[in-house]
C-alpha atoms as a PDB file:
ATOM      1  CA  UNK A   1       0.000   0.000   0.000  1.00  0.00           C
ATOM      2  CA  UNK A   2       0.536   3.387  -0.428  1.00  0.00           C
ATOM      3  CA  UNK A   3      -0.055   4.803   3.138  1.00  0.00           C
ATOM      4  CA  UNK A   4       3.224   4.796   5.171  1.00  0.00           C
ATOM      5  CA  UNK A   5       3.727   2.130   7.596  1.00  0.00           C
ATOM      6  CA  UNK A   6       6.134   3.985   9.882  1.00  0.00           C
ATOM      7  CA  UNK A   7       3.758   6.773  11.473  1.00  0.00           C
ATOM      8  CA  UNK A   8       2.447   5.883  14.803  1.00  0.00           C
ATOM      9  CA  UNK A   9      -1.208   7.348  16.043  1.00  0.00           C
ATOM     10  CA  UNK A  10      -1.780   6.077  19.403  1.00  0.00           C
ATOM     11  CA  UNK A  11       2.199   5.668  20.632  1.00  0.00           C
ATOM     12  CA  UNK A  12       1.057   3.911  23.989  1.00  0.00           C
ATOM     13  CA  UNK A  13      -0.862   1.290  22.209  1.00  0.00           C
ATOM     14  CA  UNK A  14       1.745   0.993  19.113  1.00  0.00           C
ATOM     15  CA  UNK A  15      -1.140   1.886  16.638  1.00  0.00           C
ATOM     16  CA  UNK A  16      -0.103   2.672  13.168  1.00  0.00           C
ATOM     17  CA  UNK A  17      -1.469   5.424  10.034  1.00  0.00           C
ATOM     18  CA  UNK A  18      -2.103   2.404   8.007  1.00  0.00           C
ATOM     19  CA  UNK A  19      -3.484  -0.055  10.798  1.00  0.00           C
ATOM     20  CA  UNK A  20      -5.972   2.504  11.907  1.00  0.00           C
ATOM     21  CA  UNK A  21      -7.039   3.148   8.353  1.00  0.00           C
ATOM     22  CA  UNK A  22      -6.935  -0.569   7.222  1.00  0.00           C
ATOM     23  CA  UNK A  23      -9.747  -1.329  10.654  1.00  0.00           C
ATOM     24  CA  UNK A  24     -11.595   1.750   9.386  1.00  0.00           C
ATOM     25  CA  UNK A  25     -11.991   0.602   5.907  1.00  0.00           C
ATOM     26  CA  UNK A  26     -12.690  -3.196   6.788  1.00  0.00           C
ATOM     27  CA  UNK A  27     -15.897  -1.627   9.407  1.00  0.00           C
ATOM     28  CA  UNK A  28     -17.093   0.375   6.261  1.00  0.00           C
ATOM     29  CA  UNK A  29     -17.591  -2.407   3.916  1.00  0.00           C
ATOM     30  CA  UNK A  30     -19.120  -4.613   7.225  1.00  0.00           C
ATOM     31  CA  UNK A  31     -21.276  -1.848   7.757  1.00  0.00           C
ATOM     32  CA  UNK A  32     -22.301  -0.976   4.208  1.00  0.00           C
ATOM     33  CA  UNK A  33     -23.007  -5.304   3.604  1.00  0.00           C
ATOM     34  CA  UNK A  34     -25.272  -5.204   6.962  1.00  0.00           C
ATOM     35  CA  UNK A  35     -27.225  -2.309   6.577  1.00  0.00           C
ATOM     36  CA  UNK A  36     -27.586  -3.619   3.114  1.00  0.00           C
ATOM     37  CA  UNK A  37     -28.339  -6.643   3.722  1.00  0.00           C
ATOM     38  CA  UNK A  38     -30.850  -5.852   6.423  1.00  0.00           C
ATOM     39  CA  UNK A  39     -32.915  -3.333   4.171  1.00  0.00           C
ATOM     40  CA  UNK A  40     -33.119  -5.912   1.026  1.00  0.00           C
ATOM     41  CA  UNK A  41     -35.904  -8.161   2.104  1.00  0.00           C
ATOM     42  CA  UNK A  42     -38.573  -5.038   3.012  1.00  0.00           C
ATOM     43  CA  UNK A  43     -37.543  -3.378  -0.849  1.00  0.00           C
ATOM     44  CA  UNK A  44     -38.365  -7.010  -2.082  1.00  0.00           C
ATOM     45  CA  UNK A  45     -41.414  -6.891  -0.080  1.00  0.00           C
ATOM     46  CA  UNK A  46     -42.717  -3.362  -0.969  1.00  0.00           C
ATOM     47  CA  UNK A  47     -42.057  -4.291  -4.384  1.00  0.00           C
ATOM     48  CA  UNK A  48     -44.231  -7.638  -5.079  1.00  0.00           C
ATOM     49  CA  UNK A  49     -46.841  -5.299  -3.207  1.00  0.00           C
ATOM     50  CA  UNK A  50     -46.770  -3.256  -5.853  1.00  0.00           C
ATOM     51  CA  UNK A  51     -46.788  -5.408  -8.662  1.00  0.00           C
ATOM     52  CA  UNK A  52     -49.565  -7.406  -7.068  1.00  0.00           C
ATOM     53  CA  UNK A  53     -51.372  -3.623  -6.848  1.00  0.00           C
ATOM     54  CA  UNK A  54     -50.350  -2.882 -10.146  1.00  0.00           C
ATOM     55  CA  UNK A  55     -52.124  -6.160 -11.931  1.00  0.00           C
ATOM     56  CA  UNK A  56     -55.195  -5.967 -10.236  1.00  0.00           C
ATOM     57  CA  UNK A  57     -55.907  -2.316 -11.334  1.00  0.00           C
ATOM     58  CA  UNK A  58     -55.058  -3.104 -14.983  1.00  0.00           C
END
């Protein structure tokens, strides 16, 4: 990677730039794939409502 591996952020706990930014990055994308994830099934849902709506009005 790009990010230098030398510059400490937290000395007392020996926490590194690209450390700190690597666990950021990886609780993003868990984050993003959860909320995702989560909010998938209701869209679904809605959407079969609405087709199902849609049909019987035509």
């Amino acid at each position: 990677m790009s990010i230098p591996a030398g510059v400490i952020v937290l000395p007392e706990k020996n926490i590194g730039v690209r450390e700190m930014i690597l666990v950021m990055t990886y609780a993003v994308v868990v984050f993003s794939i959860l909320v995702q994830g989560s909010s998938i099934v209701p869209l679904i849902n809605k959407a079969k409502e609405y087709e199902r709506k849609r049909k019987t009005t035509v």
